[in-house]
PDB file of N, CA and C in Angstrom:
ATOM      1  N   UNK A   1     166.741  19.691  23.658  1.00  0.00           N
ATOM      2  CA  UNK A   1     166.268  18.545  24.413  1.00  0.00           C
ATOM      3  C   UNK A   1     164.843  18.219  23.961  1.00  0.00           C
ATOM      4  N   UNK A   2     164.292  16.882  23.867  1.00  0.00           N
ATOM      5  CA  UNK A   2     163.090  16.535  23.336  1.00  0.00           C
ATOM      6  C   UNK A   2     162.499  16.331  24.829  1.00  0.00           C
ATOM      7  N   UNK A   3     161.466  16.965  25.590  1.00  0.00           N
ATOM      8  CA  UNK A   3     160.806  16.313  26.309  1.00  0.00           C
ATOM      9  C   UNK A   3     159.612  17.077  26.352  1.00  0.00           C
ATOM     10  N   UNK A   4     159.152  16.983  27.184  1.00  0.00           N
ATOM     11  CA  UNK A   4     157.082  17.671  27.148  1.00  0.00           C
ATOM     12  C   UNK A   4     157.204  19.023  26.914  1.00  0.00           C
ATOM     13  N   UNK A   5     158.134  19.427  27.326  1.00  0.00           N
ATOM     14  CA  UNK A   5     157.797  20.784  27.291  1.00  0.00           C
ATOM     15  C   UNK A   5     158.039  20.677  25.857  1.00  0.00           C
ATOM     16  N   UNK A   6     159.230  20.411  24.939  1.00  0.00           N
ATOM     17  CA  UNK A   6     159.112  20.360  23.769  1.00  0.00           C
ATOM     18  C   UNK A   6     158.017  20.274  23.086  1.00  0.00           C
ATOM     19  N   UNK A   7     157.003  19.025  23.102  1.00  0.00           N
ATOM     20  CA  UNK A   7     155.694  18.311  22.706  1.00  0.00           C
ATOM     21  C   UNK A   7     155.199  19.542  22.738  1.00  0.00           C
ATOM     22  N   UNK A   8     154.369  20.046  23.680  1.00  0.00           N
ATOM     23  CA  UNK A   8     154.027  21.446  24.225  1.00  0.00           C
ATOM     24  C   UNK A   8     153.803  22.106  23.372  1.00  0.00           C
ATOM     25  N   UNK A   9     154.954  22.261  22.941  1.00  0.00           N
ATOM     26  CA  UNK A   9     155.133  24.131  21.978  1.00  0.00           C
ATOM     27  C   UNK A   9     154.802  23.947  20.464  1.00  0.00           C
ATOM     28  N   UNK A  10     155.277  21.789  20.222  1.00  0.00           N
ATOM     29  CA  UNK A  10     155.112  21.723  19.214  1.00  0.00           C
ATOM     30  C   UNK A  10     153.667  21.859  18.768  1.00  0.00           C
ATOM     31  N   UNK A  11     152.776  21.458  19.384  1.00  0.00           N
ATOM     32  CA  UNK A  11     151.307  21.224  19.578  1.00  0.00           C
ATOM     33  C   UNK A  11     150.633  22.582  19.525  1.00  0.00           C
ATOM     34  N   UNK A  12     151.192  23.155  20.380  1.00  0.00           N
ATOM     35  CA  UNK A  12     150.216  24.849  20.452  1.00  0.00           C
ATOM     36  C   UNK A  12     150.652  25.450  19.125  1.00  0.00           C
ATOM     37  N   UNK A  13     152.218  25.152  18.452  1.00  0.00           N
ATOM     38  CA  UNK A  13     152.387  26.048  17.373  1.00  0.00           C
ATOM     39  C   UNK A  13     151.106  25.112  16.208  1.00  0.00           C
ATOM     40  N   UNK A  14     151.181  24.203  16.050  1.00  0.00           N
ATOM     41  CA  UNK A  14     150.336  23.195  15.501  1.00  0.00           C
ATOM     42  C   UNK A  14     149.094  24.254  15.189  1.00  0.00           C
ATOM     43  N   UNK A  15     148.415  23.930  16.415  1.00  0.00           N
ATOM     44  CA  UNK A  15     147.309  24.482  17.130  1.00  0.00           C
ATOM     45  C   UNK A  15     147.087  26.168  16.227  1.00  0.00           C
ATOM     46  N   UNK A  16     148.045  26.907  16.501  1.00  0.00           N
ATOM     47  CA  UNK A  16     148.374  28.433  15.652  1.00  0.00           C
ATOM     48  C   UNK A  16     148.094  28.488  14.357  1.00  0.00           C
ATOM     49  N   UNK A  17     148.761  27.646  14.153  1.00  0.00           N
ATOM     50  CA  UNK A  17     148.810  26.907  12.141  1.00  0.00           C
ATOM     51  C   UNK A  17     147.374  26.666  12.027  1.00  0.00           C
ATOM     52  N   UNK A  18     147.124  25.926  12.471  1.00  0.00           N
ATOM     53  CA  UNK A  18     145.663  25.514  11.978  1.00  0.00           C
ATOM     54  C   UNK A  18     144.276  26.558  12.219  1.00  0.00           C
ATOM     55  N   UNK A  19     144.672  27.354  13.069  1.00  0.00           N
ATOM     56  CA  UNK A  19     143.896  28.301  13.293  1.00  0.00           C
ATOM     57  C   UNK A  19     144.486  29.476  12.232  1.00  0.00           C
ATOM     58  N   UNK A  20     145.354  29.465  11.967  1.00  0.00           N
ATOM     59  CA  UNK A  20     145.642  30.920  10.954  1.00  0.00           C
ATOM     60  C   UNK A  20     144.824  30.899   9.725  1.00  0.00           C
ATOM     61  N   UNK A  21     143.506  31.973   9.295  1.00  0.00           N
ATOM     62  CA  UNK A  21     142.977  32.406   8.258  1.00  0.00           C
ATOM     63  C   UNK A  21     143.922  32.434   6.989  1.00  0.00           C
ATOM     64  N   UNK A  22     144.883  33.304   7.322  1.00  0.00           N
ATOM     65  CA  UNK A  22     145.515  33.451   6.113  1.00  0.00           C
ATOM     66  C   UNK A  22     146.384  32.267   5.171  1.00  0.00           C
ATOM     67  N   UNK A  23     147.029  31.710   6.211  1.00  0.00           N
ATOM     68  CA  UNK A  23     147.717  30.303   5.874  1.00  0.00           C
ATOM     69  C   UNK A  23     147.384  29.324   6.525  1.00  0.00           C
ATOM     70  N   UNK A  24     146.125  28.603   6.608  1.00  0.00           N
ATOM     71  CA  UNK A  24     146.557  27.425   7.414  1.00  0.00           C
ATOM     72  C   UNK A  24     146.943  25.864   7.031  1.00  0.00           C
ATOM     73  N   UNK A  25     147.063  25.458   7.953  1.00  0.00           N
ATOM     74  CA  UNK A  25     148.095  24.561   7.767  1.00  0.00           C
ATOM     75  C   UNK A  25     147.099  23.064   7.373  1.00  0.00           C
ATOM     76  N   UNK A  26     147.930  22.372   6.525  1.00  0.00           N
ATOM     77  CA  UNK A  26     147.305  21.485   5.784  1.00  0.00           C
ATOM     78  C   UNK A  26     146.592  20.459   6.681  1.00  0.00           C
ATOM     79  N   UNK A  27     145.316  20.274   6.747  1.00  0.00           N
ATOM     80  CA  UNK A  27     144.780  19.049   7.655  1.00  0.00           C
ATOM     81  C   UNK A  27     145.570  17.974   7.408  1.00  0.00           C
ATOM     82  N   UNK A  28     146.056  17.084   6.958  1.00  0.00           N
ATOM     83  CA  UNK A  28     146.269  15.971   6.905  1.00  0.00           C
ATOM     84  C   UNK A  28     147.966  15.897   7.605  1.00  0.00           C
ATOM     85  N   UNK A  29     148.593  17.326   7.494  1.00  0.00           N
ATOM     86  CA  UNK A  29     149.277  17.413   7.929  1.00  0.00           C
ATOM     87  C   UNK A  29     149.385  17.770   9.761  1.00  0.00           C
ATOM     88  N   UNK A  30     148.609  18.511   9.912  1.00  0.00           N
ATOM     89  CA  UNK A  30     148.067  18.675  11.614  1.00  0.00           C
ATOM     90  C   UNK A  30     147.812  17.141  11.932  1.00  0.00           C
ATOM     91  N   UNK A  31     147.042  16.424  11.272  1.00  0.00           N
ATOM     92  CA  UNK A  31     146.294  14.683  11.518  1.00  0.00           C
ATOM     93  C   UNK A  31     147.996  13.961  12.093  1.00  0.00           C
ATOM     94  N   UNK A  32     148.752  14.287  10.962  1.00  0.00           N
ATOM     95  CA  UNK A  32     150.002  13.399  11.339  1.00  0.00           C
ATOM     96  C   UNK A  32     150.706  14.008  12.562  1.00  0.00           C
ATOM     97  N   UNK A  33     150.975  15.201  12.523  1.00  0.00           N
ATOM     98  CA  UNK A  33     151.589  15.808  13.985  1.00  0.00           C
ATOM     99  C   UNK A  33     151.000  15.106  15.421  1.00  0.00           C
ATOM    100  N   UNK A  34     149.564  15.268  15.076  1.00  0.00           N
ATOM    101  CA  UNK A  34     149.190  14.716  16.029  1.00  0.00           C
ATOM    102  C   UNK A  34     148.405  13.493  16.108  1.00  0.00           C
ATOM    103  N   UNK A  35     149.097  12.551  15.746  1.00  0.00           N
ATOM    104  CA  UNK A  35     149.125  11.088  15.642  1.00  0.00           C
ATOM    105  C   UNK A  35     150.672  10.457  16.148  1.00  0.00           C
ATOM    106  N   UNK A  36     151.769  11.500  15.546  1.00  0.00           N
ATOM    107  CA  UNK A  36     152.712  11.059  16.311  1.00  0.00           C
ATOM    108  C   UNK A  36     153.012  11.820  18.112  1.00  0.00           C
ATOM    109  N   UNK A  37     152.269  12.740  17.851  1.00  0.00           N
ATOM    110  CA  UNK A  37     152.064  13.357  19.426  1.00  0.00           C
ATOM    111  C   UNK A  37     151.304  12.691  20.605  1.00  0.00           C
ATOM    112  N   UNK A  38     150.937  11.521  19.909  1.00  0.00           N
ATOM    113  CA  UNK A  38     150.128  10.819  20.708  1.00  0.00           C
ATOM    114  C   UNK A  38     150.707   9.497  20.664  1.00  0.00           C
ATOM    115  N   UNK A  39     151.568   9.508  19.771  1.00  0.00           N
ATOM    116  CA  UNK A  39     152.451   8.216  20.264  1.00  0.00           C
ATOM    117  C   UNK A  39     153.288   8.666  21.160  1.00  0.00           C
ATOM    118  N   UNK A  40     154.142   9.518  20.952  1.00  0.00           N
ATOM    119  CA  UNK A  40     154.519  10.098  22.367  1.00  0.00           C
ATOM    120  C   UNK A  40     154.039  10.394  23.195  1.00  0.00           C
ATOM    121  N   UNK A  41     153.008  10.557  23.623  1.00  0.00           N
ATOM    122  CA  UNK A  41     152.431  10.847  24.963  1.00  0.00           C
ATOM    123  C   UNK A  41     152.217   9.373  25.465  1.00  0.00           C
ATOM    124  N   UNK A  42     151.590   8.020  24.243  1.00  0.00           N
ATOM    125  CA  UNK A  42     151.369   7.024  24.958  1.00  0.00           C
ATOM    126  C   UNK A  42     152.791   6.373  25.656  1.00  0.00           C
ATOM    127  N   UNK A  43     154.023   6.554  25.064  1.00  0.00           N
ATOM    128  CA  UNK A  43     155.306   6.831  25.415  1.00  0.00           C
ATOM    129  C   UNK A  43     155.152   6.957  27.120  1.00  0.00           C
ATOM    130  N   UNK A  44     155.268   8.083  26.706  1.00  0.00           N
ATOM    131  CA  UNK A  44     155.456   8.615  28.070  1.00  0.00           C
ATOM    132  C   UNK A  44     154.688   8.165  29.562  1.00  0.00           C
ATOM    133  N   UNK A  45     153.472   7.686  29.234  1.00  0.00           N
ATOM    134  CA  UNK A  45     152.516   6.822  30.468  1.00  0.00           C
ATOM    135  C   UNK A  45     153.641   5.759  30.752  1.00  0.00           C
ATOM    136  N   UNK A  46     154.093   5.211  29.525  1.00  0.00           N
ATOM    137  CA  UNK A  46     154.668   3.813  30.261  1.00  0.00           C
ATOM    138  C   UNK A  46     156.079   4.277  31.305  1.00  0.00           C
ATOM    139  N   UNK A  47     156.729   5.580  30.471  1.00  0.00           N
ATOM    140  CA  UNK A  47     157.861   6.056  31.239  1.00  0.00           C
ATOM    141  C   UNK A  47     157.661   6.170  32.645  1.00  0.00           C
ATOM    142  N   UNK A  48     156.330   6.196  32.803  1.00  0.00           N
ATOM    143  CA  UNK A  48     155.935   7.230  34.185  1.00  0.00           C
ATOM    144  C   UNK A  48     155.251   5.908  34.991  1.00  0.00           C
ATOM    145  N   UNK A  49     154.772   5.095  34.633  1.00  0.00           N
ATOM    146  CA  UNK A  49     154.304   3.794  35.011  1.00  0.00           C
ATOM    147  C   UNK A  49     155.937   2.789  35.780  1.00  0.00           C
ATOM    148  N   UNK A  50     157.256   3.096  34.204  1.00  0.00           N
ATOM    149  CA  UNK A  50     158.004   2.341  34.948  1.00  0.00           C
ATOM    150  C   UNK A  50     158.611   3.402  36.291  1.00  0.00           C
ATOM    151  N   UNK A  51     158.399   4.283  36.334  1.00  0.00           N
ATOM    152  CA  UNK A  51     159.093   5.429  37.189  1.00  0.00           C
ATOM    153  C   UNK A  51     158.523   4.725  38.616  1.00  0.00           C
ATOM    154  N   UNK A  52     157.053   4.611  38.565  1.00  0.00           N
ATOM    155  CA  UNK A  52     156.235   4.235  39.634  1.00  0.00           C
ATOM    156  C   UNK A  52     156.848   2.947  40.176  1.00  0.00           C
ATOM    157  N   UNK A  53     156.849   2.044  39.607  1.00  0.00           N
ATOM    158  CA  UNK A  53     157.698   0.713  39.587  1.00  0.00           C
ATOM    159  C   UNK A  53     158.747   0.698  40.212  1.00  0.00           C
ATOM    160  N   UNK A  54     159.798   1.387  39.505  1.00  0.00           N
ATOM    161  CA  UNK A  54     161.298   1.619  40.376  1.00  0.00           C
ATOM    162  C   UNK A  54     161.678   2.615  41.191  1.00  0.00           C
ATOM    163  N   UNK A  55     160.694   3.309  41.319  1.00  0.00           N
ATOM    164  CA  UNK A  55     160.648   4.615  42.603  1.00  0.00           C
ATOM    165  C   UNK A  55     161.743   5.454  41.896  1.00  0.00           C
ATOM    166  N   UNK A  56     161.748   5.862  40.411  1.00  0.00           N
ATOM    167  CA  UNK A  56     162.072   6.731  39.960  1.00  0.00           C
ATOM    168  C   UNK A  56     161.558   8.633  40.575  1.00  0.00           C
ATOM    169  N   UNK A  57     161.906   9.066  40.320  1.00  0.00           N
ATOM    170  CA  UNK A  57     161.350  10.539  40.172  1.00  0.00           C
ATOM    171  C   UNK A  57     161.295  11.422  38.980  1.00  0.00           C
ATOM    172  N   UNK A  58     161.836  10.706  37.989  1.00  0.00           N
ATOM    173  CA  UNK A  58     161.931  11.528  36.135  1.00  0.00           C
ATOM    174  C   UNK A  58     162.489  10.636  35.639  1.00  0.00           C
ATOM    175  N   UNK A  59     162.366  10.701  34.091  1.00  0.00           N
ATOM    176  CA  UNK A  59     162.514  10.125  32.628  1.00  0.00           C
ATOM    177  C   UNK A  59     163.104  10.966  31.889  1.00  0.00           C
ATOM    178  N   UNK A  60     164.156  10.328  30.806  1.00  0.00           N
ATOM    179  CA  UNK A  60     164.638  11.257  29.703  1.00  0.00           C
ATOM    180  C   UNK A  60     163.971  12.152  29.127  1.00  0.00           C
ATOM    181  N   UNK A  61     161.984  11.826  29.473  1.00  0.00           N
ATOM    182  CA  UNK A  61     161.399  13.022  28.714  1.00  0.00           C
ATOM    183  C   UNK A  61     160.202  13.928  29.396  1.00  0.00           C
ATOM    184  N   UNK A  62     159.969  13.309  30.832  1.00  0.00           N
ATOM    185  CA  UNK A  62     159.646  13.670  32.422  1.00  0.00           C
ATOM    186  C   UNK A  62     160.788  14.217  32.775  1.00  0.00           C
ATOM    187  N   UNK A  63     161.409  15.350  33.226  1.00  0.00           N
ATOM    188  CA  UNK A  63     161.990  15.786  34.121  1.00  0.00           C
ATOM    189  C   UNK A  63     161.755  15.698  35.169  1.00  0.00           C
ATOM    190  N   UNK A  64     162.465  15.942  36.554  1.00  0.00           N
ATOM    191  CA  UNK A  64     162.085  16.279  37.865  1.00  0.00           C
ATOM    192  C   UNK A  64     162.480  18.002  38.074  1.00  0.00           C
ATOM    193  N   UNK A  65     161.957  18.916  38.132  1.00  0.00           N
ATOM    194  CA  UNK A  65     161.979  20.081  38.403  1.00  0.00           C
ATOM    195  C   UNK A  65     162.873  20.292  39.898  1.00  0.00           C
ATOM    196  N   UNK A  66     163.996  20.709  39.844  1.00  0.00           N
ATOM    197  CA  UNK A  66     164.757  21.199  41.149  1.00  0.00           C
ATOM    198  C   UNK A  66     164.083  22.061  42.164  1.00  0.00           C
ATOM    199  N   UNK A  67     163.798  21.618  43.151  1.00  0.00           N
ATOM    200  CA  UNK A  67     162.853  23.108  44.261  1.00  0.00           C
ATOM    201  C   UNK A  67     163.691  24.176  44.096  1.00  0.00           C
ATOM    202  N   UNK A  68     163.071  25.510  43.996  1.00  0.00           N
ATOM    203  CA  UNK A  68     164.056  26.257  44.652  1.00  0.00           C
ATOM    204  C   UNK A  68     163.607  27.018  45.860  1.00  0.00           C
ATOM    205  N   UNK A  69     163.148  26.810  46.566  1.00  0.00           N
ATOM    206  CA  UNK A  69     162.486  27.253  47.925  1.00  0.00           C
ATOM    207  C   UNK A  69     161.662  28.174  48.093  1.00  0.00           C
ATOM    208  N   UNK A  70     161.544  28.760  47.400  1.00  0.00           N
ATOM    209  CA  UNK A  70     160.593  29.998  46.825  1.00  0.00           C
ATOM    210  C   UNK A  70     159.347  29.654  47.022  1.00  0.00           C
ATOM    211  N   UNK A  71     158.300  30.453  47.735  1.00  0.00           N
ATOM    212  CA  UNK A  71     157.329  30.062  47.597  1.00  0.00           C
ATOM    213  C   UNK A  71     156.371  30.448  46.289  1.00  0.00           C
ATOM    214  N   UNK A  72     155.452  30.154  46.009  1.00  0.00           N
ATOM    215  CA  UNK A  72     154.436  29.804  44.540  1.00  0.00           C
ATOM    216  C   UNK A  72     154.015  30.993  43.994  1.00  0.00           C
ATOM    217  N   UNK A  73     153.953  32.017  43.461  1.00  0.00           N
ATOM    218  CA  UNK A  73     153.383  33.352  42.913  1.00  0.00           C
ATOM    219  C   UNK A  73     152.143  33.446  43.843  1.00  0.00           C
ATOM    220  N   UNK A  74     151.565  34.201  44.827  1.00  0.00           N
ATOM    221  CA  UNK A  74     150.526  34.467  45.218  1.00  0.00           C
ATOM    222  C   UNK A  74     150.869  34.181  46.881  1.00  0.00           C
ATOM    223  N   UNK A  75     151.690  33.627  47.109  1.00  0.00           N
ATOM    224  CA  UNK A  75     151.754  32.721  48.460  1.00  0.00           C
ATOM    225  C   UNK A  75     152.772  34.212  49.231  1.00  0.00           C
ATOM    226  N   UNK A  76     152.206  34.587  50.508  1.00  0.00           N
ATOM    227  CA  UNK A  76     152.825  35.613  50.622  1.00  0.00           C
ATOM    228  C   UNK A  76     153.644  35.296  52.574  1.00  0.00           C
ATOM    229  N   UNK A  77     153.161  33.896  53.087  1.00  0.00           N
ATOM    230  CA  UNK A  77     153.688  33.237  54.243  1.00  0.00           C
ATOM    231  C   UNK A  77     153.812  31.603  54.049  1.00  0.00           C
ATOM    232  N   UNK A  78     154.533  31.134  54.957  1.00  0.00           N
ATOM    233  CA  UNK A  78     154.493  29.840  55.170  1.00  0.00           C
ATOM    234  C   UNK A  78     153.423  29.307  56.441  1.00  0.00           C
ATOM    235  N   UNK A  79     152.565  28.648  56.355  1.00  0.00           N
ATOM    236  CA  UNK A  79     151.763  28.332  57.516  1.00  0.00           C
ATOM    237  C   UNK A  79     152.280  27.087  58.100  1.00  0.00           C
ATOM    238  N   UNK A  80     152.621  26.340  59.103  1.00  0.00           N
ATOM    239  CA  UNK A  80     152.738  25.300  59.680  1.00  0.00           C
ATOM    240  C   UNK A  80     152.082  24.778  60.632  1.00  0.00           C
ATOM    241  N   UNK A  81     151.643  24.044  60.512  1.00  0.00           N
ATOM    242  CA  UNK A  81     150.662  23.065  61.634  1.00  0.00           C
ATOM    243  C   UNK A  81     151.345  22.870  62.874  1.00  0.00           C
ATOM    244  N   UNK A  82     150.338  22.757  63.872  1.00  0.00           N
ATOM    245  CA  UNK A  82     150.991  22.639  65.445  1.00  0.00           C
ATOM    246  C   UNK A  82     150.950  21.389  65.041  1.00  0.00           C
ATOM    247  N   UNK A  83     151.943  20.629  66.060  1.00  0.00           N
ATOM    248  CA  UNK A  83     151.319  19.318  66.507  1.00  0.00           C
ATOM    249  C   UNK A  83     152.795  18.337  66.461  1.00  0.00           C
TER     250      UNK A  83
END
């Protein structure tokens, strides 16, 4: 599946490459990765712009993450407000 999280990994491996001493990775080639990584991201504002528009909740490349009721790593109660 192509979506952010994809972008993501492509970028940090990017990111790896270009930082590696031993091999790194050709500037002009990092320049283009991320020239088209940024067309996709400008992509994606409008996805999320029309989302806003039609009271979407996700895009083919926005997901909507399923709850699973669980509370958050660290969270060890639920607090609820009187009232």
């Amino acid at each position: 599946m192509n979506d952010v999280n994809d972008l993501r990994e492509i970028l940090f491996d990017t990111l790896k490459d270009l930082r590696n001493e031993e091999r790194p990775m050709d500037i002009d080639r990092a320049k283009a990765v991320s020239d088209v990584a940024q067309t996709i991201i400008n992509t994606a504002k409008i996805e999320i712009d029309h989302a806003k528009i039609t009271g979407s909740s996700s895009s083919s490349f926005i997901t909507e993450e399923k709850p699973t009721g669980k509370l958050p790593t660290g969270s060890g109660y639920v607090h609820k407000l009187r009232g």
